[in-house]
Protein backbone atom coordinates (compact mmCIF):
# COMPACT_ATOMS: atom_id res chain seq x y z
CA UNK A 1 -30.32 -57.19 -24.26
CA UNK A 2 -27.79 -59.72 -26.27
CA UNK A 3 -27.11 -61.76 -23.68
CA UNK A 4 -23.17 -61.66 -24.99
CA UNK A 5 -23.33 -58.33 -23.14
CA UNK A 6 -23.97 -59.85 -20.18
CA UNK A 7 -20.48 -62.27 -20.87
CA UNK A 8 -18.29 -59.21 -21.60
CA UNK A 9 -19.89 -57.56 -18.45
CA UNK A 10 -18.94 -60.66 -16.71
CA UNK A 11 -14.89 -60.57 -17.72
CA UNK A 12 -15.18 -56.62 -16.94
CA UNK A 13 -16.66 -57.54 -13.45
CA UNK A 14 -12.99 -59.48 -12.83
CA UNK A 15 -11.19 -57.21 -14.25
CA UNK A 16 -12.14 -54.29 -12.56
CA UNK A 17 -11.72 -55.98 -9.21
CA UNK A 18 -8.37 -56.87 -9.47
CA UNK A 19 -7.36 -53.25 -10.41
CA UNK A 20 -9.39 -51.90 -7.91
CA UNK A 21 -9.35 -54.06 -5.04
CA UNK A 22 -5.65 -53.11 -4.02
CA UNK A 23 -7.64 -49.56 -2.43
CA UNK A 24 -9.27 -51.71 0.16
CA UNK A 25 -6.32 -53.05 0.70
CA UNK A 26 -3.28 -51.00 1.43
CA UNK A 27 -2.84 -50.80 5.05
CA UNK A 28 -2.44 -54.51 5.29
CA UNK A 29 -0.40 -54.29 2.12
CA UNK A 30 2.04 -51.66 3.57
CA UNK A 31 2.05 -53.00 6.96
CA UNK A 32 2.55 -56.80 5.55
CA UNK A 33 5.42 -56.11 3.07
CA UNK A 34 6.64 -52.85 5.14
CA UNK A 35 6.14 -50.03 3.11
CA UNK A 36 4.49 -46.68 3.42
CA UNK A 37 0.92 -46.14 2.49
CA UNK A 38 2.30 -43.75 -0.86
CA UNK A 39 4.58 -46.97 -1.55
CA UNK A 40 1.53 -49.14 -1.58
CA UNK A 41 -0.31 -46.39 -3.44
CA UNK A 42 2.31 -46.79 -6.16
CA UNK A 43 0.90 -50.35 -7.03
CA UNK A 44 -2.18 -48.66 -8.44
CA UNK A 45 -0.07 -46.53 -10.57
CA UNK A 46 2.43 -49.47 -11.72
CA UNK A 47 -1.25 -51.49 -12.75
CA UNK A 48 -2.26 -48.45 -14.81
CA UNK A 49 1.25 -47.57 -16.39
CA UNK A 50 1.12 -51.60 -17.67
CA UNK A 51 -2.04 -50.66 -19.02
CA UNK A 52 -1.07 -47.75 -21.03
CA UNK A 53 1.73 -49.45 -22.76
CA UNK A 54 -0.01 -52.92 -22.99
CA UNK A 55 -3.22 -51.73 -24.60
CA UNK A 56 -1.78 -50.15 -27.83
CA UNK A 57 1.09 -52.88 -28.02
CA UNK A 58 -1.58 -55.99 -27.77
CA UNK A 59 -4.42 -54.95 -30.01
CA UNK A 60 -1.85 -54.06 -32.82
CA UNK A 61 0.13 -57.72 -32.00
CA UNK A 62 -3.79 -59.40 -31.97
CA UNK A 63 -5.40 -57.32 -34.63
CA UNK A 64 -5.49 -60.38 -36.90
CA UNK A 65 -7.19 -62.79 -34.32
CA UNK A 66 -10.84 -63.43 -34.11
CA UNK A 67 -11.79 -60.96 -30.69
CA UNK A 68 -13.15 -63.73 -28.77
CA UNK A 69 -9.85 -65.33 -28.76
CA UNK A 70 -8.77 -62.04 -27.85
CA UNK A 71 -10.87 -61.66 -24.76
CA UNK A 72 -10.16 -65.23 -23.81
CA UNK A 73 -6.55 -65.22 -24.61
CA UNK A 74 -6.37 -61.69 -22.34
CA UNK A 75 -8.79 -63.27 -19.64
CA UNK A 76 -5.93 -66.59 -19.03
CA UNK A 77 -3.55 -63.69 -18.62
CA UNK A 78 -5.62 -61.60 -16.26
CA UNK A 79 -6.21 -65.27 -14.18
CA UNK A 80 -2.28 -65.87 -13.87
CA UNK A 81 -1.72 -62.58 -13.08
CA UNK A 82 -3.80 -62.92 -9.74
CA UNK A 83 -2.42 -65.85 -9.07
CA UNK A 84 1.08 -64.31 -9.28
CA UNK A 85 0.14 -61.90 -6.98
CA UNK A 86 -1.30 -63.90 -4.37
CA UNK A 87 1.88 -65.10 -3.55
CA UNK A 88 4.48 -62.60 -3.91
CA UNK A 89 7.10 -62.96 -1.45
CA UNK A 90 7.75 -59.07 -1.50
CA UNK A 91 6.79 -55.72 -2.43
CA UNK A 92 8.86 -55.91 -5.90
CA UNK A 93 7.29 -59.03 -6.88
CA UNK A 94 3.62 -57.72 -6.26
CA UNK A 95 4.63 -55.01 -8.47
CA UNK A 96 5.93 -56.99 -10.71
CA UNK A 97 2.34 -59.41 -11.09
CA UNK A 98 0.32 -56.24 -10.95
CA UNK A 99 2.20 -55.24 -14.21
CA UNK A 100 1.64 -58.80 -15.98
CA UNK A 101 -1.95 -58.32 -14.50
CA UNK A 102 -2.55 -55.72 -16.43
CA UNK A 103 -1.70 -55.76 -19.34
CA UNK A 104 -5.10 -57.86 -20.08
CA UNK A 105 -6.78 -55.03 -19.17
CA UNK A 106 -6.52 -52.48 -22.07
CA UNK A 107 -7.18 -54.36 -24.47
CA UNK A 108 -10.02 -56.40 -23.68
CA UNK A 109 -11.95 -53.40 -22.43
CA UNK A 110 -10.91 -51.90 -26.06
CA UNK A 111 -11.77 -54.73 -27.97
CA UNK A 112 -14.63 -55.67 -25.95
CA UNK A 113 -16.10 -51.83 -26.35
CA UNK A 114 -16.30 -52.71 -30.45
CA UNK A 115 -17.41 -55.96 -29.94
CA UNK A 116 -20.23 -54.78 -27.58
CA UNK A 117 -21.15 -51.63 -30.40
CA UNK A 118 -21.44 -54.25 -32.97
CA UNK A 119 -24.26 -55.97 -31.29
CA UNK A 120 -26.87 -53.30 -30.95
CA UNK A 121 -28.31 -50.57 -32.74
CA UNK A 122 -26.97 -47.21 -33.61
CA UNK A 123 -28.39 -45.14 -31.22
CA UNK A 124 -28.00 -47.77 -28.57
CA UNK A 125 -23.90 -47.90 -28.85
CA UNK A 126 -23.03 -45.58 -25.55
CA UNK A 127 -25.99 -47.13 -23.78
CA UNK A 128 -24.01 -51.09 -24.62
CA UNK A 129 -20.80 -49.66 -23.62
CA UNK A 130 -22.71 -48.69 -20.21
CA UNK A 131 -23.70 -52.03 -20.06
CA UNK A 132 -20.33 -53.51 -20.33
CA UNK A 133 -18.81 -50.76 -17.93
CA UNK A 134 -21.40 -52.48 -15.36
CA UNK A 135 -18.54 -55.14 -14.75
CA UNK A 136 -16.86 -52.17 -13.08
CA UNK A 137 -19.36 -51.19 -11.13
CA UNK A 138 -20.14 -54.46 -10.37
CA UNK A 139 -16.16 -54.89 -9.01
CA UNK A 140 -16.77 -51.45 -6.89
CA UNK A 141 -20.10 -52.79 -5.45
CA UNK A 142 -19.59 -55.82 -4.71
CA UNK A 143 -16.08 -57.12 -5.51
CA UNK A 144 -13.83 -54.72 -3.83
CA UNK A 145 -15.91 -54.18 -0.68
CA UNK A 146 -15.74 -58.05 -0.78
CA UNK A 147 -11.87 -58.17 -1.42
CA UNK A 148 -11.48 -55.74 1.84
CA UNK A 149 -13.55 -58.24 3.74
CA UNK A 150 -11.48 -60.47 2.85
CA UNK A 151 -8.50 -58.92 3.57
CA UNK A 152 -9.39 -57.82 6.77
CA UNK A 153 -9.83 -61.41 7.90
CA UNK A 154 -7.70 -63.49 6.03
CA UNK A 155 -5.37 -61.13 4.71
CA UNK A 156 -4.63 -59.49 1.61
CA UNK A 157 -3.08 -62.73 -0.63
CA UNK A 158 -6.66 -64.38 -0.09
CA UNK A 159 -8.45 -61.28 -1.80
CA UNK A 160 -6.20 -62.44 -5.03
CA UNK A 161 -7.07 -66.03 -4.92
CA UNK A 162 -10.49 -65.17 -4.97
CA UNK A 163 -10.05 -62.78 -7.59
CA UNK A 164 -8.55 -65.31 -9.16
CA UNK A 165 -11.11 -67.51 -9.41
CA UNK A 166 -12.98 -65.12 -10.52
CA UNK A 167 -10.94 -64.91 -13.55
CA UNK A 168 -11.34 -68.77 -13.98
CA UNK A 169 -15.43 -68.35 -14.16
CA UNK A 170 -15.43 -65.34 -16.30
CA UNK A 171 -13.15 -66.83 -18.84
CA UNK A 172 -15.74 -70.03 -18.63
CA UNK A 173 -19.08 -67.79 -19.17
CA UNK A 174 -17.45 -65.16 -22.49
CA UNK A 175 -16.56 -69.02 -23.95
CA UNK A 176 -20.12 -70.34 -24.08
CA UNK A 177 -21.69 -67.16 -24.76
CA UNK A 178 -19.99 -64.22 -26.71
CA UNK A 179 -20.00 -65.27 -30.88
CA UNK A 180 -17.54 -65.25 -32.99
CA UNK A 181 -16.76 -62.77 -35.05
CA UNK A 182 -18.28 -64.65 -38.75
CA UNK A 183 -19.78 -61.72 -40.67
CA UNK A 184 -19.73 -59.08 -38.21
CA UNK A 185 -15.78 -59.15 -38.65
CA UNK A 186 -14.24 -56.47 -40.95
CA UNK A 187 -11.67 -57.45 -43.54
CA UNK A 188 -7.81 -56.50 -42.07
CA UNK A 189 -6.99 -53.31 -43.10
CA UNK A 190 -3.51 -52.35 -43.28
CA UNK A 191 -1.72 -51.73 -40.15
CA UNK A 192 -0.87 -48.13 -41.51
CA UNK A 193 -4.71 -47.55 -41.92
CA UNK A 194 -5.02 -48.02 -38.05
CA UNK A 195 -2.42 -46.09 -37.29
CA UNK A 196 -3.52 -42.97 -39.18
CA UNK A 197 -6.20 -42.71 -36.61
CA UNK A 198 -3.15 -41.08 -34.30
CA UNK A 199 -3.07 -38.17 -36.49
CA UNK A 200 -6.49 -36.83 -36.03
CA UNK A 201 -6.27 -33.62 -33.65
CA UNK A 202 -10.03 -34.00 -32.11
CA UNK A 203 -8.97 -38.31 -31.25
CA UNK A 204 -5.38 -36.76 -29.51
CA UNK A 205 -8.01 -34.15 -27.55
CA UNK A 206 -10.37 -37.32 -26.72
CA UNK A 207 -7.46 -39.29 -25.30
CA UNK A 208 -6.61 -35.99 -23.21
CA UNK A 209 -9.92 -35.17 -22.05
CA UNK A 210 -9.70 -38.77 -20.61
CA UNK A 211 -6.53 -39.04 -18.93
CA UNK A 212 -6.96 -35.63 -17.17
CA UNK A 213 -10.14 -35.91 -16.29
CA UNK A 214 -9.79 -39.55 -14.70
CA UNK A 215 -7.06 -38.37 -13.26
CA UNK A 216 -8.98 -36.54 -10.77
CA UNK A 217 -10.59 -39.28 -9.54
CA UNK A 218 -7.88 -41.61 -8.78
CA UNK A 219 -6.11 -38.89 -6.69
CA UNK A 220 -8.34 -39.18 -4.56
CA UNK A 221 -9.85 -42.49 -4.60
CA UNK A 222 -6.97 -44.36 -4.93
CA UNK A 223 -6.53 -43.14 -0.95
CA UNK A 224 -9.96 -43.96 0.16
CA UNK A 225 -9.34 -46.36 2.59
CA UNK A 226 -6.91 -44.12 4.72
CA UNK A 227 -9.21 -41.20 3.90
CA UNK A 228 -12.31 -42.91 5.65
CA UNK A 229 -10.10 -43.78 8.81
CA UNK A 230 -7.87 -41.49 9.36
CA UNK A 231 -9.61 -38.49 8.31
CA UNK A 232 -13.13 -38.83 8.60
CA UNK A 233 -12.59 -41.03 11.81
CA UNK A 234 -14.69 -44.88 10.77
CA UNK A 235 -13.76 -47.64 12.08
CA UNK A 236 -11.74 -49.79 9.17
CA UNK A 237 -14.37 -52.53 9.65
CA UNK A 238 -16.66 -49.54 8.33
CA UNK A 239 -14.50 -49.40 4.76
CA UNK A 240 -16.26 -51.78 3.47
CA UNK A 241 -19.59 -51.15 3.22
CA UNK A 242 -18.27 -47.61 2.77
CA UNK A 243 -16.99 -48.83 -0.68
CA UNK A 244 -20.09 -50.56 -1.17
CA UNK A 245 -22.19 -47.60 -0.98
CA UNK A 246 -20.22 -46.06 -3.77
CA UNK A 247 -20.40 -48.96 -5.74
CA UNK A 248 -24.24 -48.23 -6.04
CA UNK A 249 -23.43 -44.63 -6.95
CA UNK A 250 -20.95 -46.06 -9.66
CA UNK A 251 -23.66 -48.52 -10.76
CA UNK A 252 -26.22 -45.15 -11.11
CA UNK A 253 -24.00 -43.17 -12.77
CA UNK A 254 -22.37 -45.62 -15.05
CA UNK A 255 -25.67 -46.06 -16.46
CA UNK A 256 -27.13 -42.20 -16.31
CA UNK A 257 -24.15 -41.34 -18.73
CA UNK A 258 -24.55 -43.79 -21.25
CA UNK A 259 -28.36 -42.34 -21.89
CA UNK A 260 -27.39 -38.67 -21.43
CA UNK A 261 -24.25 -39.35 -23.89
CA UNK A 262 -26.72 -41.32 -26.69
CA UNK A 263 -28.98 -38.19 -25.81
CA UNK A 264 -26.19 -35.97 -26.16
CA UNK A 265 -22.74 -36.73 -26.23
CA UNK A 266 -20.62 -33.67 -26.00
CA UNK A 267 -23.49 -32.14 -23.24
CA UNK A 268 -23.07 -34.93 -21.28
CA UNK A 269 -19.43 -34.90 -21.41
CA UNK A 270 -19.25 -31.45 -20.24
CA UNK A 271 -21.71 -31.49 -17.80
CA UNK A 272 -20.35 -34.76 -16.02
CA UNK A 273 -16.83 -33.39 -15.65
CA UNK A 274 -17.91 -29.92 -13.93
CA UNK A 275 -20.17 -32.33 -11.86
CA UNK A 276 -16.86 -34.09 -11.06
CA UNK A 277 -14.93 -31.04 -9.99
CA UNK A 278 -17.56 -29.47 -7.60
CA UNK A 279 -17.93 -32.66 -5.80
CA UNK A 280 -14.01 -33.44 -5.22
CA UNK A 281 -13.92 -29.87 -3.72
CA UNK A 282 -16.66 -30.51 -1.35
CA UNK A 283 -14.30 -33.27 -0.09
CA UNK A 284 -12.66 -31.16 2.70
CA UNK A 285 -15.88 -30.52 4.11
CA UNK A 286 -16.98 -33.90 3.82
CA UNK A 287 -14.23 -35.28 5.29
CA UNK A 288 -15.39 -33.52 8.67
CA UNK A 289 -18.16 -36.43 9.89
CA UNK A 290 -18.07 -40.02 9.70
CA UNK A 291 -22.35 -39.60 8.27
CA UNK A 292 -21.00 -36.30 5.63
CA UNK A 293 -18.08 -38.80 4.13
CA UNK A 294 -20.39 -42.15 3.79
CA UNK A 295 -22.80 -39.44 1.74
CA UNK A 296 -19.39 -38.22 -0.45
CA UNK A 297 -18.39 -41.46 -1.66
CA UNK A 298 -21.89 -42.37 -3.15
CA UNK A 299 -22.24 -38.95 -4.42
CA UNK A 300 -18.42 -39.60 -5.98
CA UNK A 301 -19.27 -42.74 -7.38
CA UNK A 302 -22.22 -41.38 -9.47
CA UNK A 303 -20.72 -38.69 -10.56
CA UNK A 304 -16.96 -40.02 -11.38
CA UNK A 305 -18.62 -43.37 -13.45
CA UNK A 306 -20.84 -40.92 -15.30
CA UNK A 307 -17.81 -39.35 -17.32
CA UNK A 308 -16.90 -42.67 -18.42
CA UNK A 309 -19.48 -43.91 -21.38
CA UNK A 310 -18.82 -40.03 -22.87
CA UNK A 311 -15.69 -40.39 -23.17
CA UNK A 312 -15.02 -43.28 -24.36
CA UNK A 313 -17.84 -42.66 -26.97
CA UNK A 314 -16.40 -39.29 -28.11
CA UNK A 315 -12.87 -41.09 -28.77
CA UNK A 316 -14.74 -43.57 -30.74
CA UNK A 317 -16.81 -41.66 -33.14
CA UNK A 318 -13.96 -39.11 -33.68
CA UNK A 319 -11.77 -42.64 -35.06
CA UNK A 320 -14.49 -44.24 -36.92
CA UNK A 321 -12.86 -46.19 -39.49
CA UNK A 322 -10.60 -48.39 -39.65
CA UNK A 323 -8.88 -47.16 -36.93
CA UNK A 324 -11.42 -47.88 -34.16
CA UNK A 325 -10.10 -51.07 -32.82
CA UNK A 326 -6.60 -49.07 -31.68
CA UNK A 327 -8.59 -45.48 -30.81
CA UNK A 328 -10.99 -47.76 -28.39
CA UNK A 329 -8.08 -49.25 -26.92
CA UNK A 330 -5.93 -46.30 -26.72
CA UNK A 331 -8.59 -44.62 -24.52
CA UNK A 332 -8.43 -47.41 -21.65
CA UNK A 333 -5.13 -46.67 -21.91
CA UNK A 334 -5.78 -43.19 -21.50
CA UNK A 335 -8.38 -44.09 -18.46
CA UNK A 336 -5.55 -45.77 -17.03
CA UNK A 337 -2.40 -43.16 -17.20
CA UNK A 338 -4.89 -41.11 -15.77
CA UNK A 339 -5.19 -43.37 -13.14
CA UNK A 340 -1.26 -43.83 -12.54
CA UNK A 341 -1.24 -39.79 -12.99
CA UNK A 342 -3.85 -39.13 -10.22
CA UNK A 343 -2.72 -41.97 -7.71
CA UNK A 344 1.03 -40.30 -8.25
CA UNK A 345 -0.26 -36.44 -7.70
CA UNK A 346 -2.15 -38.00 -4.69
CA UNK A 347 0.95 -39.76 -3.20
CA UNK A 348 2.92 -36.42 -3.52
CA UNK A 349 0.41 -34.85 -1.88
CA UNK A 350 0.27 -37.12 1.06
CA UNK A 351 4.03 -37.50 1.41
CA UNK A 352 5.25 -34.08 0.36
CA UNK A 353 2.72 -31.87 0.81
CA UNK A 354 0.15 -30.99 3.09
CA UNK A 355 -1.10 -34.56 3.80
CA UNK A 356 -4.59 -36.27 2.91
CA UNK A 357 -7.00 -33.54 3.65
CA UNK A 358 -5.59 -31.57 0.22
CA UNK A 359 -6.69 -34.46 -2.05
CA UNK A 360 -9.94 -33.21 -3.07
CA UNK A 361 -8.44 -29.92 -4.16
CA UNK A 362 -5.16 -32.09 -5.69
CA UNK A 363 -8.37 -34.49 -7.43
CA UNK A 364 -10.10 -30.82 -8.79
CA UNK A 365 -7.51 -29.60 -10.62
CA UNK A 366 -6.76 -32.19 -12.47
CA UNK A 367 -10.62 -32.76 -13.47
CA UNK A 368 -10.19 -28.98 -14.43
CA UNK A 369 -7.56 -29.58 -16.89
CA UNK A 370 -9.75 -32.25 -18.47
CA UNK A 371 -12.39 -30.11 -18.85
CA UNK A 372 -10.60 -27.26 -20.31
CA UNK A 373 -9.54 -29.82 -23.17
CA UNK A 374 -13.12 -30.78 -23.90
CA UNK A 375 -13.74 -27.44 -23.98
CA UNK A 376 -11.45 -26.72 -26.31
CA UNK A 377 -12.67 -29.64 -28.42
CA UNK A 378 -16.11 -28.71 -28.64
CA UNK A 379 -14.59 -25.49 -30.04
CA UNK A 380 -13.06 -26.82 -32.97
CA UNK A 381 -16.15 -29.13 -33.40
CA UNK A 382 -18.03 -25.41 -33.64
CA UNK A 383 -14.97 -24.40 -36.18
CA UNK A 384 -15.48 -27.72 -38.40
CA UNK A 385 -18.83 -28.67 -38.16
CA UNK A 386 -19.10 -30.30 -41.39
CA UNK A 387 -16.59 -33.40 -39.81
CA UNK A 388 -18.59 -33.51 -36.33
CA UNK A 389 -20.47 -37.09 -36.40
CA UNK A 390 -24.26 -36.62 -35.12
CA UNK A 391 -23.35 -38.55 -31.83
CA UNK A 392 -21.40 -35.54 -31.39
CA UNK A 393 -23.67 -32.55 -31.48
């Protein structure tokens, strides 16, 4: 394994605890700054809007760069961010660093998908975007249960300090070890080449497949914390290590659907998404017993991370070209307006509807939506199959 894996895996690690450490956190958020828990929920979705519209906007500003200044340029960002958030006098302002926060995000997980394609084989390329997804996992196993911790002790603005530290090491470590780009670099193509990429139907059906089908899974994770406490009845000192048991599931799935998607890409896309739905409706029942919920949330976590090597691997080999760079990060966009889209349906839910125990069936539908799309895109793969790329079939 190039060890300039393990550096990308590294900034993905602090990334993806600062975007999902706020879940751990927002009863002391909402008590603290005195706002409801769907308020508080709202901060996940203002992180993920920032992303949408900050991924496209950066790697078209940066497309000239070298991508390790990229990635360290975006990691400085991430590390101020965090800082800007651990001391926020008020709701707004939170809000308001969340959103600087992350716009880092989309475009180092874009550019860093490339960069980490570029350094294997062929047939290895879901499998070292897996690897580089780790970081997440790695923030659900150990960094947000850690950030709750922390938060439950020393309060929530000490979770963001430490995060941003974090930021500070990982910015040191994809310095000494990820290369430069030298030959592996592409010449610039023209701006208008990238932006062709937006006019291929089965790229526009990617992006879908991944916004919907995310989607699902932040309306109901997004709420785990009150879920765990106030529905299935643990303690909140038990959140933790809840979230640290579905860390591991996140770390087995992340890396089951990078194989299964080098295997078979459109399979595994398929078959991970139906996985998704039937477990987010066995929520309810779940839900019932402190032992049945501790077993959902690892069982969630394996199956949710799976989706995520397909499909940002179908996105990519439906824009190879020249405009991979903007398709790659266009679908971390797309991961995170799902995100904002679920956390949003979940809030309405939970304020205007009937309440927290409806999530799972909330978290379904949406996951159903995204599979109708890839359904509908493996059709016209069927239709066309002279323009399917092997990955594909």
């Amino acid at each position: 394994m190039p060890i300039a894996l393990l550096a990308l895996t590294a900034g993905a690690f602090g990334i993806g605890t600062t975007e999902f450490v706020i879940m751990g956190l927002l009863l002391q958020v909402s008590a603290d700054l005195h706002v409801s828990i769907a308020t508080a929920g709202l901060l996940i979705s203002g992180y993920a809007l920032g992303v949408a519209v900050g991924a496209p906007v950066l790697t078209i500003a940066t497309r000239s760069l070298p991508r390790k200044t990229v990635l360290l340029a975006l990691m400085a960002v991430f590390t101020l961010g965090n800082i800007a958030c651990a001391v926020a006098p008020n709701y707004e302002s939170l809000m308001a660093a969340r959103v600087l926060t992350s716009l880092a995000h989309g475009t180092f997980f874009g550019v860093g998908s490339v960069v980490a394609t570029g350094l294997v084989p062929a047939d290895k390329r879901a499998s070292a975007i897996a690897i580089m997804f780790t970081g997440l996992t790695a923030a659900t196993l150990l960094g947000v249960p850690a950030g709750a911790w922390l938060g439950l002790h020393h309060g929530w603005r000490a979770t963001f300090w430490a995060v941003a530290i974090v930021g500070v090491v990982a910015f040191v470590v994809l310095a000494i070890f990820v290369p430069r780009d030298g030959k592996q670099r592409a010449a610039l193509v023209p701006l208008r080449d990238e932006l062709a990429v937006l006019a291929r139907p089965q790229v526009l059906l990617g992006l879908a497949i991944t916004v919907f089908g995310f989607a699902g899974v932040f309306a109901l994770f997004t709420y785990i914390q009150p879920l765990l406490t106030r529905v299935a009845g643990l303690p909140e000192s038990a959140v933790s290590p809840a979230l640290l048991l579905m860390g591991g599931g996140l770390a087995v799935g992340n890396i089951l659907g990078g194989k299964l998607a080098d295997r078979a890409l459109m399979p595994a896309l398929l078959g991970s998404l139906a996985a998704l739905i039937l477990v987010l409706l066995a929520m309810p029942l779940a839900m019932q017993a402190p032992a049945g919920a501790l077993l959902f949330v690892a069982i969630l976590g394996v199956v949710c991370f799976a989706t995520v090597a397909p499909m940002q691997m179908r996105v990519l080999d439906k824009a190879a070209g020249a405009g991979q760079n903007l398709a790659s990060s266009l679908n971390i966009a797309a991961f995170n307006l799902g995100n904002a889209l679920g956390a949003w349906a979940g809030g309405a839910a939970i304020s205007q509807g009937p309440g927290l125990t409806s999530l799972g069936w909330v978290a379904a539908l949406l996951t159903v939506v995204g599979l109708g799309i890839a359904l509908w895109s493996r059709a016209l793969d069927r239709r066309a199959p002279s323009e399917v790329c092997p990955a594909a079939a």
